[in-house]
Protein backbone atom coordinates (compact mmCIF):
# COMPACT_ATOMS: atom_id res chain seq x y z
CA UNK A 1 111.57 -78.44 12.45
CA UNK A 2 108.11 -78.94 13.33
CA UNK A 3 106.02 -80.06 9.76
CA UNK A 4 102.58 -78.11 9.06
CA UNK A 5 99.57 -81.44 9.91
CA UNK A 6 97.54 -81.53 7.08
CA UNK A 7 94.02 -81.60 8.16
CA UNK A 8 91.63 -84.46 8.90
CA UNK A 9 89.36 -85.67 6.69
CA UNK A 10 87.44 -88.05 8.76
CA UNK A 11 84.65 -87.22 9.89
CA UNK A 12 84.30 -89.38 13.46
CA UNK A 13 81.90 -88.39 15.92
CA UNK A 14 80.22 -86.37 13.21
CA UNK A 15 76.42 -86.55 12.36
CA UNK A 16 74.93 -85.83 8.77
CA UNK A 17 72.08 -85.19 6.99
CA UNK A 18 71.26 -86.24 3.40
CA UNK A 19 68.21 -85.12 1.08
CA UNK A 20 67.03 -87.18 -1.65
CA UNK A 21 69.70 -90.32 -0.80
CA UNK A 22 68.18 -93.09 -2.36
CA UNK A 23 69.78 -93.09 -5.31
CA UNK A 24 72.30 -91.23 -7.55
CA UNK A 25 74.26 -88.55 -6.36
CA UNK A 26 72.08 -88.27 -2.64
CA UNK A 27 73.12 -92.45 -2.43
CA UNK A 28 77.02 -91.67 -3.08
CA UNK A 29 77.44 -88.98 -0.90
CA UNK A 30 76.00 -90.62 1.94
CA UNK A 31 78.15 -93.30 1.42
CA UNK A 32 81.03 -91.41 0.92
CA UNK A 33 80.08 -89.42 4.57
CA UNK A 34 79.71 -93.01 5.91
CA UNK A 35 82.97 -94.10 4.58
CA UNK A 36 84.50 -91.15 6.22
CA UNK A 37 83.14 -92.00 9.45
CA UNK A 38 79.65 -89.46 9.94
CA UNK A 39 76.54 -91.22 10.96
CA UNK A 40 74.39 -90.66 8.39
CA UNK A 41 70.50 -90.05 8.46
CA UNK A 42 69.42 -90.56 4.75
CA UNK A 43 65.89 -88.87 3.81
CA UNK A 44 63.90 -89.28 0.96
CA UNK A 45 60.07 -89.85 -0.15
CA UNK A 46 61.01 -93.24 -0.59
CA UNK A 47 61.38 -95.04 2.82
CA UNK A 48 62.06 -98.36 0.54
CA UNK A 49 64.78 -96.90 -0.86
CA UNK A 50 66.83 -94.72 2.12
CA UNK A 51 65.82 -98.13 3.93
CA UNK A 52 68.09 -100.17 1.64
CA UNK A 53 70.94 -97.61 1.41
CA UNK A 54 71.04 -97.21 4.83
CA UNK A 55 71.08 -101.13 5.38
CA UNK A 56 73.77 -100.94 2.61
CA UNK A 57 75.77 -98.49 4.73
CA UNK A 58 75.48 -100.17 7.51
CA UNK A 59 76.73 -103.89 6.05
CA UNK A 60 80.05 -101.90 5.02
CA UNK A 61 80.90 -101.15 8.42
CA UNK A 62 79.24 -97.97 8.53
CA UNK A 63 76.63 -95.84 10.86
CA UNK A 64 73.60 -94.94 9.03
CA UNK A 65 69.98 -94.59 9.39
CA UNK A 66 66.35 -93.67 7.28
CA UNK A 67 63.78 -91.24 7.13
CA UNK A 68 60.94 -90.80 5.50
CA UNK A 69 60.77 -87.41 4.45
CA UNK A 70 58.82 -85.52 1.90
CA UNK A 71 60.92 -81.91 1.73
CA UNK A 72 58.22 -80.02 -0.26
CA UNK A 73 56.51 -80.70 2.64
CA UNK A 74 57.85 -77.69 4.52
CA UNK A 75 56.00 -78.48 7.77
CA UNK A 76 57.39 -81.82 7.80
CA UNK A 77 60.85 -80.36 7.18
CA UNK A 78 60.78 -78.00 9.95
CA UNK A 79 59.31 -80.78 12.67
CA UNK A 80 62.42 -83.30 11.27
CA UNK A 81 65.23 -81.07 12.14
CA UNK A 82 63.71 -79.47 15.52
CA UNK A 83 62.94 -82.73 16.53
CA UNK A 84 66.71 -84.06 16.65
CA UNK A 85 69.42 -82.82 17.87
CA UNK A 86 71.51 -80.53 15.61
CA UNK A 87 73.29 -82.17 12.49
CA UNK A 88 77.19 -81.37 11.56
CA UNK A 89 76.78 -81.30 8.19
CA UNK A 90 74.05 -81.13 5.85
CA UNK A 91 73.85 -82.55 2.27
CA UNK A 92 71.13 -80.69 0.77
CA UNK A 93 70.45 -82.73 -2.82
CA UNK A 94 66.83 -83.57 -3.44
CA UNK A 95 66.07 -82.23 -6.79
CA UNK A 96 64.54 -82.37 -10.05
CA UNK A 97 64.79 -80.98 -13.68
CA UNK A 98 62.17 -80.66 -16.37
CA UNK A 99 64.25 -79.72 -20.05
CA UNK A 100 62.13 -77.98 -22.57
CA UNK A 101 62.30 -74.91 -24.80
CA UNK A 102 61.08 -71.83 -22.99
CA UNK A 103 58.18 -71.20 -25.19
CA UNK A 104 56.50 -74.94 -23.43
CA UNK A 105 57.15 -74.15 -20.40
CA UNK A 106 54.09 -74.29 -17.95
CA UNK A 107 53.33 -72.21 -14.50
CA UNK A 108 52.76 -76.70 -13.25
CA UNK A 109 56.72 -77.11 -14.89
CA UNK A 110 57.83 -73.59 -13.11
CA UNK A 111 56.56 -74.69 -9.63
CA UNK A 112 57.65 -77.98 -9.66
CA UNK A 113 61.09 -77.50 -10.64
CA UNK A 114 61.70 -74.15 -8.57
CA UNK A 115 59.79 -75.36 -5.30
CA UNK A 116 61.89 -78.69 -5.22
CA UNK A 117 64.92 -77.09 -6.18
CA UNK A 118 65.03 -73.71 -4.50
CA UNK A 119 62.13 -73.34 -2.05
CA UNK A 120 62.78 -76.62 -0.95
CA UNK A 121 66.61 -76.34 -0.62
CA UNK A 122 65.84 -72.89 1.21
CA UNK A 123 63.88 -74.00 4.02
CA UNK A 124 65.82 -77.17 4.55
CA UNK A 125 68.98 -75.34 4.62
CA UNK A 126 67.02 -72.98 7.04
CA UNK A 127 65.77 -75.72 9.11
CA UNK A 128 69.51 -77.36 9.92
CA UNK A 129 70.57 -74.33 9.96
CA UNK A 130 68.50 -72.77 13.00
CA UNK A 131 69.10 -75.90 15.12
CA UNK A 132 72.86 -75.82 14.16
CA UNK A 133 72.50 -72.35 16.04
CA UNK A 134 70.60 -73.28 18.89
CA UNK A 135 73.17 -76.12 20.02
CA UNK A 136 76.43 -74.24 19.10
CA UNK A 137 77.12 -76.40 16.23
CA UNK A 138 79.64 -75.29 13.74
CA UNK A 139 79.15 -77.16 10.83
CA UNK A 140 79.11 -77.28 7.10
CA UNK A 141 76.00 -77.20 4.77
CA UNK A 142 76.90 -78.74 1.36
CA UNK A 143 73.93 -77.66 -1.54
CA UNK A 144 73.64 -79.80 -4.50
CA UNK A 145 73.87 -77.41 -7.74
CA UNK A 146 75.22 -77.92 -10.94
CA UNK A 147 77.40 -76.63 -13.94
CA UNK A 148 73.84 -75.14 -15.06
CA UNK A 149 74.00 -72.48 -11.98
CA UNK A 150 77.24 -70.78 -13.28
CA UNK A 151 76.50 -70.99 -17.25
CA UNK A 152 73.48 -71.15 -19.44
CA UNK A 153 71.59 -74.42 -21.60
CA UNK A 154 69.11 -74.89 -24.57
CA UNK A 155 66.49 -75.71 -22.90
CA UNK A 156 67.25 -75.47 -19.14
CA UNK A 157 65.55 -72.08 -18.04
CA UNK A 158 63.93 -73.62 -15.15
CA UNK A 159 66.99 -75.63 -14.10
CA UNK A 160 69.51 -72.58 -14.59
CA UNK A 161 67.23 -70.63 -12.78
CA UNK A 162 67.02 -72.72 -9.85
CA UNK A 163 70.94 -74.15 -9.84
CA UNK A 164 71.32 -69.99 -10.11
CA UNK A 165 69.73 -68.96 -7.22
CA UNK A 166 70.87 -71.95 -5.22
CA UNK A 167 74.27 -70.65 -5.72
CA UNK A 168 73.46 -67.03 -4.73
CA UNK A 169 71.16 -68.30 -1.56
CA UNK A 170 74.07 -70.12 -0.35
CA UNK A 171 76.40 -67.53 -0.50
CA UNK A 172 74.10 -65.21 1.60
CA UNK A 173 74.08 -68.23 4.02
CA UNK A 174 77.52 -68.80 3.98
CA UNK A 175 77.56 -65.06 5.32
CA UNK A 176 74.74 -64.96 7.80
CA UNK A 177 76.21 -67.94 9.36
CA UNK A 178 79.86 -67.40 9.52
CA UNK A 179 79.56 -65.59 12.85
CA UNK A 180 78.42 -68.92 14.19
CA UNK A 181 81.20 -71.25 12.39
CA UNK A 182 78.71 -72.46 10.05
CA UNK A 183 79.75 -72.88 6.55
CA UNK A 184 78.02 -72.88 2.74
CA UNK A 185 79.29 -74.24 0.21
CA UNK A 186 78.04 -75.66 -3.59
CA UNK A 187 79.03 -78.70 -5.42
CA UNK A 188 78.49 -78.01 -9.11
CA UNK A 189 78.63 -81.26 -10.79
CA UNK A 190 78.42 -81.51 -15.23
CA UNK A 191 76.13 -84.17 -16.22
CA UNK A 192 76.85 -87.21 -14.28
CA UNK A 193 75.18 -90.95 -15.07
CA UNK A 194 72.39 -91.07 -12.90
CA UNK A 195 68.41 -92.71 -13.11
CA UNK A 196 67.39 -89.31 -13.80
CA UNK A 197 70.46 -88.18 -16.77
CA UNK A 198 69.69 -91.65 -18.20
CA UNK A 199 66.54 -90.72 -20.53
CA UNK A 200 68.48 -87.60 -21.94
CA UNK A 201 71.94 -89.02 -22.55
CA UNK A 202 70.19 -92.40 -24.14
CA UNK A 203 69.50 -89.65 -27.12
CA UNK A 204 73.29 -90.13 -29.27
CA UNK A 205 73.30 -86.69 -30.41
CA UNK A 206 72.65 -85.33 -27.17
CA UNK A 207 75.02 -87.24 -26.09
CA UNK A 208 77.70 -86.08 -28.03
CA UNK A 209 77.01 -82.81 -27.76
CA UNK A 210 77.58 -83.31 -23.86
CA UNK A 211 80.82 -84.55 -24.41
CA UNK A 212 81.97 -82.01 -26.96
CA UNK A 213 81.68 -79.62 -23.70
CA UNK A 214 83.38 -81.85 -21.18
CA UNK A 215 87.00 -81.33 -21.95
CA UNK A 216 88.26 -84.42 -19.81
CA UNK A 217 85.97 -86.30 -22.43
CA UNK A 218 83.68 -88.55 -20.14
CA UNK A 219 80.48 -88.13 -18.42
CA UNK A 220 81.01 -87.67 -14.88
CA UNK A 221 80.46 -90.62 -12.24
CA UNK A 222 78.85 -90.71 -8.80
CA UNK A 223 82.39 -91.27 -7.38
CA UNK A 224 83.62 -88.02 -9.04
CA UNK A 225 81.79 -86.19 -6.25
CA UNK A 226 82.14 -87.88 -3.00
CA UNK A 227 85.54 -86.69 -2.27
CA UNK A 228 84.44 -83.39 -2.95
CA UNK A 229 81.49 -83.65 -0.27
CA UNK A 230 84.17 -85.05 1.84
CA UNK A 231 86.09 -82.52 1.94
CA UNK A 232 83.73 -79.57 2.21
CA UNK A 233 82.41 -81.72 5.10
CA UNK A 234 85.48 -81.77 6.88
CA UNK A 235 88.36 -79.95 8.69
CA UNK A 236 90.52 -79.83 5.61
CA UNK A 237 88.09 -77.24 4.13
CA UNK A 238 87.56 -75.05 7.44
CA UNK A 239 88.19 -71.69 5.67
CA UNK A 240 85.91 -72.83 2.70
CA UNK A 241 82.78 -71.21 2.94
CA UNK A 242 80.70 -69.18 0.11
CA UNK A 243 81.38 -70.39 -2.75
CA UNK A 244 81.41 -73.61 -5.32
CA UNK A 245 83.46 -76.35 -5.90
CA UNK A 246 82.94 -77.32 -9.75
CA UNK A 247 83.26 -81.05 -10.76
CA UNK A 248 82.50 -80.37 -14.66
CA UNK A 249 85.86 -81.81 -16.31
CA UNK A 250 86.48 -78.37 -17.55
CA UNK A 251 82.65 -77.67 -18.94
CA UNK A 252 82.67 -74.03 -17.35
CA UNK A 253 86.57 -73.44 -18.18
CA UNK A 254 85.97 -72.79 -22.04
C-alpha cells in the first residue's frame, strides 16, 4: 500500500515579503518564514529596526534582508515590488489601531487608521500581486487581521472597520487570483503581547476583561502565529484560499 505524503512545509527556494517586520507580530513571522527556509525581505519605516531583524535572521542560519519602506507611501510601494522580481508569498502586516469611543473619533483618527490598515494593505497586496502575475508566480498572500474583523469592540469602530474590510478585500482577491494559483488568506489573531497591546493591557481591568473572552485563558504570544503563517505559506495549505485562519483561543467561538 502506497501511504498518502503529507505535504511540505518548508519553504526552500521560496522568496517572501514582510510589511511592518521590525517588531511584534511582522518580526515573528519573518522569522518563522526564515526558519522555514524563505528568504525573507523585511520592510518597515524603520531601516534600524528591519536592519537588526534581518541581521538577527541571518545569525540563526537564515536568508534575510531590509528595506526601507514607507507603505502609505503608495508610489514607493508600487516602485518596491516592480522593481524585484516577483515574491512567493507576501506577509501583509503593517498596521495600526487608535481605541476610542465613537463619539471622539476624528476625520485625522479615521484616515490614519483606515489608510494604514486598508488602503495601505490594498495596494500592497495589489502591488505583489500584479508582479506575481507577470512572472507566473503562484503564490500565497497572507493579510494581517484580527479577531476585531469577524466580531465587534467598545471602542474599536475604526479598527473593526478596517480588520472588516481587510477580510472581505481578501476574499475578492483570493477570487480574482485563483485563476493564476495565487492564494488569500487572513490570520485573525485575539490580542497578542506586543509594543503596541502593551499600553492597553497595562490597564488591570482591561486586562481582565480580555481574558474573560479568551477561553484558553492567556493572552496570545508572537509564537502562537508563526505556524499559522507557515502553513498558509506553504504546500500543506494549497487548497486554502479565501478565507481566515483564527488564532483567538476561542474569543469568536462564544
Amino acid at each position: 500500500m502506497t501511504l498518502p505524503q503529507t505535504p511540505s512545509l518548508r519553504l526552500d527556494g521560496r522568496r517572501a515579503v514582510v510589511t511592518g517586520a521590525g517588531r511584534g507580530i511582522g518580526l515573528a513571522l519573518a522569522a518563522a518564514l526564515g526558519q522555514a527556509g524563505a528568504a525573507v525581505t523585511l520592510v518597515a519605516r524603520s531601516p534600524d529596526e528591519v536592519g537588526s531583524a534581518a541581521a538577527a535572521i541571518e545569525a540563526a542560519g537564515g536568508r534575510a534582508e531590509a528595506a526601507q519602506l514607507d507603505v502609505a507611501d503608495l508610489d514607493a510601494v508600487a516602485e518596491f515590488f516592480a522593481g524585484r522580481p516577483a515574491f512567493d508569498i507576501l506577509v501583509n502586516n503593517a498596521g495600526t489601531n487608535r481605541p476610542k469611543p465613537i463619539w471622539e473619533v476624528t476625520p485625522a483618527d479615521y484616515d490614519a487608521v483606515l489608510d494604514l490598515n486598508l488602503r495601505s494593505a490594498f495596494f500592497v497586496a495589489q502591488a505583489a500581486a500584479k508582479r506575481m502575475v507577470e512572472a507566473g508566480t503562484q503564490g500565497s498572500l497572507i493579510h494581517i487581521g484580527s479577531q476585531m474583523g469577524h466580531v465587534g469592540g467598545p471602542n474599536r469602530s475604526l479598527y473593526c472597520a478596517s480588520k472588516w474590510g481587510l477580510e472581505g478585500l481578501s476574499k475578492a482577491l483570493a477570487l480574482d487570483l485563483a485563476p493564476h494559483g495565487i492564494r488569500s488568506n487572513t490570520i485573525a489573531p485575539t490580542f497578542i503581547e506586543t509594543l503596541m497591546t502593551a499600553p492597553f493591557l497595562r490597564d488591570d481591568g482591561f486586562r481582565r476583561s480580555v481574558l474573560e473572552k479568551i477561553k484558553l485563558g492567556r493572552l496570545g504570544r508572537v509564537e502562537d502565529l508563526m505556524g499559522a503563517a507557515v502553513f498558509l505559506a506553504s504546500d500543506a495549505s494549497a487548497l486554502v484560499t479565501g478565507t481566515s485562519l483564527i488564532v483567538d483561543g476561542g474569543w469568536t467561538a462564544d
